[in-house]
N, C-alpha and C. Protein backbone atom coordinates (compact mmCIF):
# COMPACT_ATOMS: atom_id res chain seq x y z
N UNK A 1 214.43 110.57 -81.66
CA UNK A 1 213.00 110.47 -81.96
C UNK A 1 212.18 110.94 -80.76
N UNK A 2 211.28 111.34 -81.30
CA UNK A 2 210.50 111.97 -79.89
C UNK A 2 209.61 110.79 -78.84
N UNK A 3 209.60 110.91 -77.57
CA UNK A 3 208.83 110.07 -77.16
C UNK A 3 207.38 109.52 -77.78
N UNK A 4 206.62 110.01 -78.66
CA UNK A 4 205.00 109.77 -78.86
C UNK A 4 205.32 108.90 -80.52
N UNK A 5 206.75 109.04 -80.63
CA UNK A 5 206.61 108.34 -82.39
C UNK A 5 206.48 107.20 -82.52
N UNK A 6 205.62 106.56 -83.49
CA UNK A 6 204.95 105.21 -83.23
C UNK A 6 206.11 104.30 -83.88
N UNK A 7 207.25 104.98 -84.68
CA UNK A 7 208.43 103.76 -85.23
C UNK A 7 208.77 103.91 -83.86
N UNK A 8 209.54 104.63 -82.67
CA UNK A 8 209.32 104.46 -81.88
C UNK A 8 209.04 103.18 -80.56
N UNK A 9 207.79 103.17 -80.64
CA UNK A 9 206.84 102.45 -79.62
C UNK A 9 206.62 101.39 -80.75
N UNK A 10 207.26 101.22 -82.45
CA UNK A 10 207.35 99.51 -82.82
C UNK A 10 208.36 98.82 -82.26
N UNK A 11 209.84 99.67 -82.54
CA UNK A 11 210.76 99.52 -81.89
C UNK A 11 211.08 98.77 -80.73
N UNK A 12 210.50 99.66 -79.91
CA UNK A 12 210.66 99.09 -78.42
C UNK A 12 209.63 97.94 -77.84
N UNK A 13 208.72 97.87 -78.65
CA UNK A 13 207.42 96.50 -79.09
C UNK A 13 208.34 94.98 -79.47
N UNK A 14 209.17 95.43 -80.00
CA UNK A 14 210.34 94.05 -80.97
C UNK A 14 211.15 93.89 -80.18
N UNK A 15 211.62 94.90 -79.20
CA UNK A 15 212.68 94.63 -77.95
C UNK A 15 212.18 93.68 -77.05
N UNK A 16 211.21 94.27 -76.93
CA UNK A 16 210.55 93.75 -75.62
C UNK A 16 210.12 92.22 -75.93
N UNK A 17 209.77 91.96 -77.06
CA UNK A 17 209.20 90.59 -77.45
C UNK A 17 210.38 89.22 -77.76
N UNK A 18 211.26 90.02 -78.20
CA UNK A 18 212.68 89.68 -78.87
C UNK A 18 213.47 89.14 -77.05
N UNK A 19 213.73 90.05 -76.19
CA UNK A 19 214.06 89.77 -74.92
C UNK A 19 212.81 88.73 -74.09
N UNK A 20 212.08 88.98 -74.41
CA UNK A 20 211.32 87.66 -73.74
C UNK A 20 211.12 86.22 -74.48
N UNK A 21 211.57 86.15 -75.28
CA UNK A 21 211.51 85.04 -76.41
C UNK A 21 212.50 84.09 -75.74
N UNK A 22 213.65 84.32 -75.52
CA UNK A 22 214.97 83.25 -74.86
C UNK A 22 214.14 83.20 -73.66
N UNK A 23 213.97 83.34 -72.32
CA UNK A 23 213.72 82.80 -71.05
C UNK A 23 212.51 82.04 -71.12
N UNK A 24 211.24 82.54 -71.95
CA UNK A 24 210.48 81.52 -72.65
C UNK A 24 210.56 80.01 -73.01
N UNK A 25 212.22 80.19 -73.75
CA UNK A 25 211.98 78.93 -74.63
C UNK A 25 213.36 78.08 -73.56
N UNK A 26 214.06 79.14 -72.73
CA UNK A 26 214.48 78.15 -71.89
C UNK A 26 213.28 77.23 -70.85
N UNK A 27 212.50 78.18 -70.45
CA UNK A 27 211.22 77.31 -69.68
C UNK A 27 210.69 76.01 -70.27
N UNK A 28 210.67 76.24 -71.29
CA UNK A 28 209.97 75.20 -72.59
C UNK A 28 211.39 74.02 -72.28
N UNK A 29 212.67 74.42 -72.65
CA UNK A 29 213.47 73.31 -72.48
C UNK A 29 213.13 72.76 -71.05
N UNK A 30 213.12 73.11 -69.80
CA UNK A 30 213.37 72.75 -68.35
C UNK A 30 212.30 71.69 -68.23
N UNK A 31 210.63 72.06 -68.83
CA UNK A 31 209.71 71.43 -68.66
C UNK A 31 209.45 70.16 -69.49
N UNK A 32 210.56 70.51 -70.94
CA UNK A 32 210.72 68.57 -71.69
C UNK A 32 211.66 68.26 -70.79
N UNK A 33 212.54 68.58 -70.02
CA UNK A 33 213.34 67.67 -69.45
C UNK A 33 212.73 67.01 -67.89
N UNK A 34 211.74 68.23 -67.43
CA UNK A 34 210.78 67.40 -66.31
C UNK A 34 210.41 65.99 -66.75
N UNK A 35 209.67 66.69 -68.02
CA UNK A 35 208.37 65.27 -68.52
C UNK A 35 209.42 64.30 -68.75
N UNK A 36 210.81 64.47 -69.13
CA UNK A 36 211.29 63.08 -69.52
C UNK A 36 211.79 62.15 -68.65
N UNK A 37 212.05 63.08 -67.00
CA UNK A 37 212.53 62.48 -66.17
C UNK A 37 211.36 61.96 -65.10
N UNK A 38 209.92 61.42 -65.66
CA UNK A 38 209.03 61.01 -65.49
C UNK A 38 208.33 61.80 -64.46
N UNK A 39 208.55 63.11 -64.49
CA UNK A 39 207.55 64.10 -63.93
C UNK A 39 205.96 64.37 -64.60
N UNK A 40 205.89 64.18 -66.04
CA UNK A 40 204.62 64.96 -66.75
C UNK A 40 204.00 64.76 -66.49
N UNK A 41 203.01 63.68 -65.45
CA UNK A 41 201.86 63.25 -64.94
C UNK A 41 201.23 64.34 -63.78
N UNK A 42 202.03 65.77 -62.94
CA UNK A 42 201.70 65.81 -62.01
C UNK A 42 200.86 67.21 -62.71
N UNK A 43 200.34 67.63 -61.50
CA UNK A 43 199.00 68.52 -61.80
C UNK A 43 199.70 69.97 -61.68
N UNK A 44 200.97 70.18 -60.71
CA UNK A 44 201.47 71.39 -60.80
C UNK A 44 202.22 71.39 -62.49
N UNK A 45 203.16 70.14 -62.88
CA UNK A 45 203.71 70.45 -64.29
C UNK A 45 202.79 70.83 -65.05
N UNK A 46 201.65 70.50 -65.14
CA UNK A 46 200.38 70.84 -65.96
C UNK A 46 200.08 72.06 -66.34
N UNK A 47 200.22 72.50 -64.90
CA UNK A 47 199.41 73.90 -64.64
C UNK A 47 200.56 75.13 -65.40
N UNK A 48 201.61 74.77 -65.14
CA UNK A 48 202.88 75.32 -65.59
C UNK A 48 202.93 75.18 -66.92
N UNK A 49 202.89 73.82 -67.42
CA UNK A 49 202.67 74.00 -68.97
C UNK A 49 201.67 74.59 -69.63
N UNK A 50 200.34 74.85 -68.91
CA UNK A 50 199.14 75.76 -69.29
C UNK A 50 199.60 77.19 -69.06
N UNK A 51 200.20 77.27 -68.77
CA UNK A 51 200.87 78.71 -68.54
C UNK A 51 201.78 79.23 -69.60
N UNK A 52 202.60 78.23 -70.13
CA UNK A 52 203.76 78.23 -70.64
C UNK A 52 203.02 78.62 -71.91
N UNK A 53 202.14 77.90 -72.45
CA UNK A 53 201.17 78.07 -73.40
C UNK A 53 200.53 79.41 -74.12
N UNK A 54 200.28 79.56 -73.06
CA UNK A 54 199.67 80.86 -72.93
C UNK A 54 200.45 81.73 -73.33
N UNK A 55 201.73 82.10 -72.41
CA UNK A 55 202.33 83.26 -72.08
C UNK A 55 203.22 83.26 -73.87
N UNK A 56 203.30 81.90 -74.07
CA UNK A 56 204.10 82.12 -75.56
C UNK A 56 202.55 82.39 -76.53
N UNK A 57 201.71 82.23 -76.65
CA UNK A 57 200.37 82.36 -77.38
C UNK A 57 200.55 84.00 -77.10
N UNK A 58 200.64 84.58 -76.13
CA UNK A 58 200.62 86.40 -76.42
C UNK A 58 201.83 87.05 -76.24
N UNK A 59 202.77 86.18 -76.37
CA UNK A 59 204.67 86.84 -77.24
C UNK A 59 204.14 86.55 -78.73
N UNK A 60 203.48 85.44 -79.01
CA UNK A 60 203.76 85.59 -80.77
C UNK A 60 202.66 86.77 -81.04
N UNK A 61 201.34 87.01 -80.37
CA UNK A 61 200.31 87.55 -81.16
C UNK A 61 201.34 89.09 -80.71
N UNK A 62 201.75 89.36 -79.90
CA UNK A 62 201.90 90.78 -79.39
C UNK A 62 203.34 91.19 -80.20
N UNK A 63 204.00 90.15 -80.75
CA UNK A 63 205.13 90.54 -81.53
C UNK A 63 204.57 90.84 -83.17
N UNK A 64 203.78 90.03 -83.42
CA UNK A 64 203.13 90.27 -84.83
C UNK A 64 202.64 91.61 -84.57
N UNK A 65 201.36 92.10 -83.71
CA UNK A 65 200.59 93.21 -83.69
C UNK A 65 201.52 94.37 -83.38
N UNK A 66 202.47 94.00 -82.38
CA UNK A 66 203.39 95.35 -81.97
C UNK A 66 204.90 95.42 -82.30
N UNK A 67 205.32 94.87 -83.17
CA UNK A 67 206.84 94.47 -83.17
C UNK A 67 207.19 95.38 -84.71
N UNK A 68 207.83 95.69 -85.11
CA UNK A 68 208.34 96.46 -86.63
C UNK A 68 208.31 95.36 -87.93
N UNK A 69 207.77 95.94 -88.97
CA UNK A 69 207.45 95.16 -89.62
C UNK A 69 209.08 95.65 -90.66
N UNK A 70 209.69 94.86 -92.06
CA UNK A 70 210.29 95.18 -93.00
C UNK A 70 209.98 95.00 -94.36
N UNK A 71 209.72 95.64 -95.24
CA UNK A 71 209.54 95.66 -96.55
C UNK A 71 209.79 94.03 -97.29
N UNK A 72 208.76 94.02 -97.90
CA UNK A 72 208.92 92.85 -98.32
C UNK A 72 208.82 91.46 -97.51
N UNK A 73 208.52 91.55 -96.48
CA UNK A 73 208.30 90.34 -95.41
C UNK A 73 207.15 89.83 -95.68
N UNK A 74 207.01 88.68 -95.46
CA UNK A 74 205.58 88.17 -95.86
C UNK A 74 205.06 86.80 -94.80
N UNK A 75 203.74 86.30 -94.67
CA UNK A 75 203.83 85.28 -93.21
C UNK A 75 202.82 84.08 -94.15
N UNK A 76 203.59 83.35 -93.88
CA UNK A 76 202.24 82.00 -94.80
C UNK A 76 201.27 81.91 -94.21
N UNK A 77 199.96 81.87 -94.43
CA UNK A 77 198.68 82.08 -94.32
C UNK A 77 198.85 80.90 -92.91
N UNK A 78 199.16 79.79 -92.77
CA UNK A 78 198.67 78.62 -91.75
C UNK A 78 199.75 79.18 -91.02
N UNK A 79 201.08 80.13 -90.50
CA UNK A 79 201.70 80.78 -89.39
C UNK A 79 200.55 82.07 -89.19
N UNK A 80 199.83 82.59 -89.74
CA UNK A 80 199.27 83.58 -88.94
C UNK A 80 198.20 83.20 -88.61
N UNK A 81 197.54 81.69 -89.34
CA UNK A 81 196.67 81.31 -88.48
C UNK A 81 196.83 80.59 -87.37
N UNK A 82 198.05 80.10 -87.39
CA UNK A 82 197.96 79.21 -85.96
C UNK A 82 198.79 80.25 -85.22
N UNK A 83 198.94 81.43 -85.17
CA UNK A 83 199.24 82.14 -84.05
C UNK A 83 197.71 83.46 -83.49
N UNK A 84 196.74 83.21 -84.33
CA UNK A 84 195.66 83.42 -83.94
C UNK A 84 194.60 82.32 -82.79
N UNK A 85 195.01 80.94 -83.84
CA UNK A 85 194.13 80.13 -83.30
C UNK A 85 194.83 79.94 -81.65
N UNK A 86 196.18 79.95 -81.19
CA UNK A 86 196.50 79.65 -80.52
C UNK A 86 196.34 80.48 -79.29
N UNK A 87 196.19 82.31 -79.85
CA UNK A 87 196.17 83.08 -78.88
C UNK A 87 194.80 82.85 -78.35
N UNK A 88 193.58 82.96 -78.85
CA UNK A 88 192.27 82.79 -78.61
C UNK A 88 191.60 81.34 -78.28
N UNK A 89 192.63 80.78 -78.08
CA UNK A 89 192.43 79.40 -77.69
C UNK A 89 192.25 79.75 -75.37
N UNK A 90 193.38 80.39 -75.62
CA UNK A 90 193.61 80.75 -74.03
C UNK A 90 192.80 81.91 -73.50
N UNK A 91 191.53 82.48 -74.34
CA UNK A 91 189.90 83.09 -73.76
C UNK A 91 188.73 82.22 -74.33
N UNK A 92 188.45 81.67 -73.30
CA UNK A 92 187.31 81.08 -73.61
C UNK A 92 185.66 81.70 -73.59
N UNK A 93 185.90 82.98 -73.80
CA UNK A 93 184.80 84.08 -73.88
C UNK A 93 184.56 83.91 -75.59
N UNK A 94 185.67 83.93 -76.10
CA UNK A 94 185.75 84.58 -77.27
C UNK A 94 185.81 82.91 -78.04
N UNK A 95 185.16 82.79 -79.05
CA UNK A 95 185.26 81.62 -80.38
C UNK A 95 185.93 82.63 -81.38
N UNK A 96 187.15 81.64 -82.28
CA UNK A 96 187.40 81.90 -83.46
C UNK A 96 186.97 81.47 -84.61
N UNK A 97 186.63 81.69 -85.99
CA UNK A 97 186.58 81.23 -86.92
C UNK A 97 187.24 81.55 -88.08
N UNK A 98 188.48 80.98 -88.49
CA UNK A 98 189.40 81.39 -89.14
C UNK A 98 189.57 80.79 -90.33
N UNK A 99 189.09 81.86 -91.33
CA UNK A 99 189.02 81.32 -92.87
C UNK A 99 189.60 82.41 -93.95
N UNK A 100 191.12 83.17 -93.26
CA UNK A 100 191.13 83.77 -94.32
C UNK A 100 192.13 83.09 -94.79
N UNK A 101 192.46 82.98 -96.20
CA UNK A 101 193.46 82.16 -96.86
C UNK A 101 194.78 82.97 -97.53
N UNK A 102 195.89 81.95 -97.60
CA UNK A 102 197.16 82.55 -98.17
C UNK A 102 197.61 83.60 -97.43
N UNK A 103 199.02 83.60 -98.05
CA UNK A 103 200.40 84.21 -97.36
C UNK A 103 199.45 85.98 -97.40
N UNK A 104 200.09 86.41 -96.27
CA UNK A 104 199.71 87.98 -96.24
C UNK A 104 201.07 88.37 -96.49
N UNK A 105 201.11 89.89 -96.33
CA UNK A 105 202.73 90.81 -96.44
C UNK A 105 202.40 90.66 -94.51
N UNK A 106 203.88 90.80 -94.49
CA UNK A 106 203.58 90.82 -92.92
C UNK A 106 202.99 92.24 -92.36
N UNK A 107 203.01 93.04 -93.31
CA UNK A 107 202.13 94.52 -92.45
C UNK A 107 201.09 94.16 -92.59
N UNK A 108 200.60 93.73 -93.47
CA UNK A 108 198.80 93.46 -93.54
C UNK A 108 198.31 92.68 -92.69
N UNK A 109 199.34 91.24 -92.46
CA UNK A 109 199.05 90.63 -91.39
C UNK A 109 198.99 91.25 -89.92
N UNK A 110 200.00 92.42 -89.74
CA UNK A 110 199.80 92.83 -88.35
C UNK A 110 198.35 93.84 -88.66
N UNK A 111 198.49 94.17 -89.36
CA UNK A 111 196.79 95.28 -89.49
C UNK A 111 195.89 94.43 -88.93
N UNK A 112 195.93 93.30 -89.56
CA UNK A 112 194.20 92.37 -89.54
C UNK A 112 194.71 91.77 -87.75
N UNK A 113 195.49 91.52 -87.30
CA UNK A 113 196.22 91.03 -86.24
C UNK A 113 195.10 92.36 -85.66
N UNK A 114 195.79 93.11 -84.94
CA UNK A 114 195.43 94.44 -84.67
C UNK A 114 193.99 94.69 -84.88
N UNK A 115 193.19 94.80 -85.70
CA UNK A 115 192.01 94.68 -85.75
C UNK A 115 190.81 93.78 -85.40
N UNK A 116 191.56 92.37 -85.03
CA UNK A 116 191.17 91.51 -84.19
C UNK A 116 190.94 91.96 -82.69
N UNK A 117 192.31 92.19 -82.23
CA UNK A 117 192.73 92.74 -81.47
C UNK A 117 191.37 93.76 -80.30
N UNK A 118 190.94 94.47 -81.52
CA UNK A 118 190.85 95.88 -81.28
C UNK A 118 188.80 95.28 -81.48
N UNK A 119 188.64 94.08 -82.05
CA UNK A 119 187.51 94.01 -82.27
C UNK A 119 187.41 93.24 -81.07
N UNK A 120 187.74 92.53 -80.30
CA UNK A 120 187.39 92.81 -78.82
C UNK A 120 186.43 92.98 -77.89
N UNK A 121 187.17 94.93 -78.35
CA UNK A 121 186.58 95.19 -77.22
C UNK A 121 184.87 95.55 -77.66
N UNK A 122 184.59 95.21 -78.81
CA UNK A 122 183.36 95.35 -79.40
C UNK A 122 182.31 94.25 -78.45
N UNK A 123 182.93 93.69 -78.12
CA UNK A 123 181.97 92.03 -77.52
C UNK A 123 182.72 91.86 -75.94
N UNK A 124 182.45 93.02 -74.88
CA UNK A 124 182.94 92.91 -73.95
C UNK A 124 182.89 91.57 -73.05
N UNK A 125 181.42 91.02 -73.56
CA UNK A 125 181.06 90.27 -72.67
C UNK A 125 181.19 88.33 -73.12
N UNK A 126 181.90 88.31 -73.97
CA UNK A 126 182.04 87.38 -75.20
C UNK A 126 181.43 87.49 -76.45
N UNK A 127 181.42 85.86 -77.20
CA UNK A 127 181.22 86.38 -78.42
C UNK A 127 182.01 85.38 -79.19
N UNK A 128 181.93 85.71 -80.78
CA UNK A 128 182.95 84.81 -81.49
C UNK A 128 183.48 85.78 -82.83
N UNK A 129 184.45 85.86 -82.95
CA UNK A 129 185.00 86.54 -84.19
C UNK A 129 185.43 85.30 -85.66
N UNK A 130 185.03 86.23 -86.48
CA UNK A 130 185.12 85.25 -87.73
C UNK A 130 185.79 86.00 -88.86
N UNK A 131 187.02 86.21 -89.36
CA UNK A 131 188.27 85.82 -90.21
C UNK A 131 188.47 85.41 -91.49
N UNK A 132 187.71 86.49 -92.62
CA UNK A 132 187.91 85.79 -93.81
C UNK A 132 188.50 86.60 -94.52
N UNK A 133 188.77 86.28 -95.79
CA UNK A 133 189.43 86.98 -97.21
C UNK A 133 190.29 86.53 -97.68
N UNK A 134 191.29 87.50 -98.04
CA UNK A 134 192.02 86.82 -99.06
C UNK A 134 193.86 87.72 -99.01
N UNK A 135 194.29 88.10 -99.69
CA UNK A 135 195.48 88.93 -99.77
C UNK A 135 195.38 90.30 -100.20
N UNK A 136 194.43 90.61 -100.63
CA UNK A 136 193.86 91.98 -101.03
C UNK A 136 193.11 92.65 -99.76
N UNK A 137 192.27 91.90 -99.71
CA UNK A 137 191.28 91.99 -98.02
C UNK A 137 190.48 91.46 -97.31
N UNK A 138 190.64 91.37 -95.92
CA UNK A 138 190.07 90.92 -95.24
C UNK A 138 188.92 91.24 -94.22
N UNK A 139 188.18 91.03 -93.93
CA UNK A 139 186.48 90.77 -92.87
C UNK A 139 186.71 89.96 -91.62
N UNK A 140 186.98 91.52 -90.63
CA UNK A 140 186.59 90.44 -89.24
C UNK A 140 185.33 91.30 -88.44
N UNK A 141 184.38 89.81 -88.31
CA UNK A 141 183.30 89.98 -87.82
C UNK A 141 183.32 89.66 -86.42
N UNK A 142 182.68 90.14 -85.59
CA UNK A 142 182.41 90.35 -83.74
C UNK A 142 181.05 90.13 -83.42
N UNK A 143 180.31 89.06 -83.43
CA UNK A 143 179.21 88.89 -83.16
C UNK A 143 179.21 88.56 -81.22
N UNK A 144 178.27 89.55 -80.58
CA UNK A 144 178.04 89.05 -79.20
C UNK A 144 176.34 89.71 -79.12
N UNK A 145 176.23 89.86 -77.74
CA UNK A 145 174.75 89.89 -77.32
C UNK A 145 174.55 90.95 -76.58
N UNK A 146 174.78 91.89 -77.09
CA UNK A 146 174.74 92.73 -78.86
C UNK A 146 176.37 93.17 -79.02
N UNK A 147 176.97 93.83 -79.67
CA UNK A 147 178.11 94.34 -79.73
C UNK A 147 177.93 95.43 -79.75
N UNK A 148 178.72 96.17 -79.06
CA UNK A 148 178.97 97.57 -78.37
C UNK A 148 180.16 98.34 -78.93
N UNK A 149 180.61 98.30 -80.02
CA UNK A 149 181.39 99.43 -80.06
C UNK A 149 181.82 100.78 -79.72
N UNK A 150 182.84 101.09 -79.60
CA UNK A 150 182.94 102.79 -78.73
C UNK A 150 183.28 103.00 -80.02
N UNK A 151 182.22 104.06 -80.52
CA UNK A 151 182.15 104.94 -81.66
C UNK A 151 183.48 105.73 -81.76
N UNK A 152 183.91 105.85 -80.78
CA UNK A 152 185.34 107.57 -80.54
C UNK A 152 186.16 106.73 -80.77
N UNK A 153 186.43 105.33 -80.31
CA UNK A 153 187.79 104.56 -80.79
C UNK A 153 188.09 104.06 -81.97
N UNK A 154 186.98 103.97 -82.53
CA UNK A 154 186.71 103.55 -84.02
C UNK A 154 186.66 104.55 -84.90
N UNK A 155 186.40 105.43 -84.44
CA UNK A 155 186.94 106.80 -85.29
C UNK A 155 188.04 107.13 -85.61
N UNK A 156 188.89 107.32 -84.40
CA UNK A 156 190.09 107.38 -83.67
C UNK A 156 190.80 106.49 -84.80
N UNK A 157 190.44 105.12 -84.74
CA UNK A 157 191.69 103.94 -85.47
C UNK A 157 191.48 104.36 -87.00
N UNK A 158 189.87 104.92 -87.54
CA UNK A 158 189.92 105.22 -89.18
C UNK A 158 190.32 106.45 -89.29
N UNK A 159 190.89 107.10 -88.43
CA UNK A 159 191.18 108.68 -89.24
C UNK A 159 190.51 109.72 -89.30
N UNK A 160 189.05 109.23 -88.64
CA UNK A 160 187.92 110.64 -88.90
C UNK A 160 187.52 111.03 -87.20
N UNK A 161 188.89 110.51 -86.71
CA UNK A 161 188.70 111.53 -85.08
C UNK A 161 189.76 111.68 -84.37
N UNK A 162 190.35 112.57 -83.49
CA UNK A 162 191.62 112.24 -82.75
C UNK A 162 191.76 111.65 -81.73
N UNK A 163 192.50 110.95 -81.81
CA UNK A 163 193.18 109.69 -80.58
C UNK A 163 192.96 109.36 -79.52
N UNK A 164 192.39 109.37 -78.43
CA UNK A 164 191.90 109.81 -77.32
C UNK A 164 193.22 109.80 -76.44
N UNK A 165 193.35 109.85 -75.04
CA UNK A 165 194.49 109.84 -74.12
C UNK A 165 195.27 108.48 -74.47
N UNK A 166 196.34 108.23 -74.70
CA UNK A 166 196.72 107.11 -74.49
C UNK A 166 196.43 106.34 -73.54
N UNK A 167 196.29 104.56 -73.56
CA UNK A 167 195.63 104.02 -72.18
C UNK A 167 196.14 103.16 -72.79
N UNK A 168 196.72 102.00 -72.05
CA UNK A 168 197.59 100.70 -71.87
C UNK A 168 196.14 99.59 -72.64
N UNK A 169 195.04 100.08 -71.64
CA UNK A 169 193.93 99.23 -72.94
C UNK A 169 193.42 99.14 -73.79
N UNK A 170 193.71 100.39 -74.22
CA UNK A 170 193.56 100.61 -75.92
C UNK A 170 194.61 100.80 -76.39
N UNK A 171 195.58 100.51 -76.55
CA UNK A 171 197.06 101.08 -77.45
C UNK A 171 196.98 100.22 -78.86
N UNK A 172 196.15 99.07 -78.81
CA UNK A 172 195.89 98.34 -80.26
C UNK A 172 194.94 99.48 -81.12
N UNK A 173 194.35 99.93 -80.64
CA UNK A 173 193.85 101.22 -81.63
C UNK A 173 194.96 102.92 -81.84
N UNK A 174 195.54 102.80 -80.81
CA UNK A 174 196.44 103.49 -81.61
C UNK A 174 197.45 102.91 -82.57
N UNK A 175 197.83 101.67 -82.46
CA UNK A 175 199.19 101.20 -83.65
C UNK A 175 198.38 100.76 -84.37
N UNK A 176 197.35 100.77 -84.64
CA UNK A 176 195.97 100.18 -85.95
C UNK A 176 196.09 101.40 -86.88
N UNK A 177 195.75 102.31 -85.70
CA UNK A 177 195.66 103.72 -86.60
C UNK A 177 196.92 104.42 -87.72
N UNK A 178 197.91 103.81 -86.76
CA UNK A 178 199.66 104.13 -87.07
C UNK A 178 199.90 103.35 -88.61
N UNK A 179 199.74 102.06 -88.14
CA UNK A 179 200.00 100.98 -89.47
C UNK A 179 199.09 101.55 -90.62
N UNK A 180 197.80 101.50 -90.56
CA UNK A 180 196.51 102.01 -91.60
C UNK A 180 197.31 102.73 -92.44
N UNK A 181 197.47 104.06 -91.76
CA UNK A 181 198.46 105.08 -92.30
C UNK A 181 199.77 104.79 -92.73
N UNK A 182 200.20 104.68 -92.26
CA UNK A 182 201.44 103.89 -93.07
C UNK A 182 201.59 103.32 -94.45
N UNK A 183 200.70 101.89 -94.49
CA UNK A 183 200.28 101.49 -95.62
C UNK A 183 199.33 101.83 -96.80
N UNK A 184 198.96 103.26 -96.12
CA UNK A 184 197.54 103.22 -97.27
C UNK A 184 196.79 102.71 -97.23
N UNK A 185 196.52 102.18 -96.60
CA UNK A 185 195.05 101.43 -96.32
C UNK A 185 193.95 101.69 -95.60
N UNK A 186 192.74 101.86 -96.48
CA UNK A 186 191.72 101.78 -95.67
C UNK A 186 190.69 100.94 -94.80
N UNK A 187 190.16 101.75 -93.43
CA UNK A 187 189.51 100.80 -92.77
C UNK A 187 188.11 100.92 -92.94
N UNK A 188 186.94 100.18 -92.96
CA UNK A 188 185.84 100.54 -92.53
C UNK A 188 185.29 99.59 -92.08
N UNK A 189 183.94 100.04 -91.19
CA UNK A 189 183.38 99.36 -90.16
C UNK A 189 181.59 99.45 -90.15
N UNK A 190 181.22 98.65 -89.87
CA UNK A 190 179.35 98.71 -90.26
C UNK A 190 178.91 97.92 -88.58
N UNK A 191 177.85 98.46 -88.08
CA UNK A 191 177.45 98.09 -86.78
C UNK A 191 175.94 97.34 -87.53
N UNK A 192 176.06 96.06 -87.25
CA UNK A 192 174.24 95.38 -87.15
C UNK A 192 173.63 94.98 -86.23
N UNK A 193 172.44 94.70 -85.95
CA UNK A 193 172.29 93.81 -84.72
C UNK A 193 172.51 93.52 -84.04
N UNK A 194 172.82 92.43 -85.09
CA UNK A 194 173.89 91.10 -84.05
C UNK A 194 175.29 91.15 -84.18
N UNK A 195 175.85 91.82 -85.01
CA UNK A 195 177.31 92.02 -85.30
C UNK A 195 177.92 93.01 -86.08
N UNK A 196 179.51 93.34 -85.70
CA UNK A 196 179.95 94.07 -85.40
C UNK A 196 181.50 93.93 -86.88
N UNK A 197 181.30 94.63 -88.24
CA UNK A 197 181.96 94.42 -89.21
C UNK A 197 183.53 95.38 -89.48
N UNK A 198 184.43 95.14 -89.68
CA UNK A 198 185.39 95.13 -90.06
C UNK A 198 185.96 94.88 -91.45
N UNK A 199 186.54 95.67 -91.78
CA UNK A 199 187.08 95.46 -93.23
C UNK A 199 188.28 96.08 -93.24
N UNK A 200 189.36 95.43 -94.26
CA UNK A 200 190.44 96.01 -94.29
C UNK A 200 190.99 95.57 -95.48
């Protein structure tokens, strides 16, 4: 396969998430066996378990958004929400409001994943995103003070522009763009005011 192919860069997305998953969850064992040996009170275990938190809060979101999806897979609506609520729990720039309901296919779930993602960078400066629909489709909204979208990246992810350079901080708009296509699905997007619309 050539270096730029996005099965590719899913591929090696599922490696990478898949290999960090065990040393993770050995950490997770080491730190119940601190707390049980009457360590959990101290402020460094703390800090470590706020970490621990975290770092598994963006293995699950980054394995959903970047990892290979298979036919027929599907994610119950309260696992893709509590691996949303959990990632955005650890920026406190950003509020969630998460109301979309029922099981997705797991590609759709990484789309709307990904488009979260990617709605972002719409509200550089904070903000709160809000999460609704259904199994057919979903609305994520980016309200900040004001939202700023980069018109060329949003082009870029619907199809009506080309890609810009690859960059490590945007690569959620290129596998947005990848998946879209893939599935047939269309994206569109509406700029207001105060906020910043998504549809999928």
């Amino acid at each position: 396969m050539p270096q730029d192919d996005p099965a590719l860069e899913l591929m090696i997305g599922s490696r990478i998430c898949h290999d960090l998953a065990s040393p993770l969850g050995a950490v997770a064992n080491g730190l119940e066996l601190l707390t049980l040996s009457g360590m959990g009170d101290s402020a460094e275990l703390a800090l470590v378990q706020d970490s621990l938190r975290g770092a598994k809060a963006t293995l699950d979101i980054s394995r959903l958004a970047y990892g290979r999806t298979a036919p027929g897979e599907s994610l119950a609506g309260e696992a893709l929400r509590m691996i949303a609520v959990d990632y955005y729990a650890g920026k406190p720039r950003l509020s969630l409001d998460w109301r979309l309901s029922g099981a997705q296919s797991r590609a759709r779930a990484q789309i709307i994943m990904l488009a979260c993602l990617a709605a972002e960078q719409a509200v550089p400066r904070g903000g709160g995103l809000t999460v609704e629909g259904d199994a057919h489709a979903a609305q994520i909204t980016a309200r900040g003070t004001p939202p700023t979208p980069d018109p060329g990246l949003w082009d870029a992810a619907t199809g009506q522009a080309p890609l810009p350079e690859p960059d490590p901080r945007e690569a959620h708009f290129h596998m947005l763009r990848h998946c879209l296509a893939a599935q047939g699905i269309a994206m569109t997007t509406r700029l207001d005011a105060d906020k910043f619309v998504i549809t999928v």
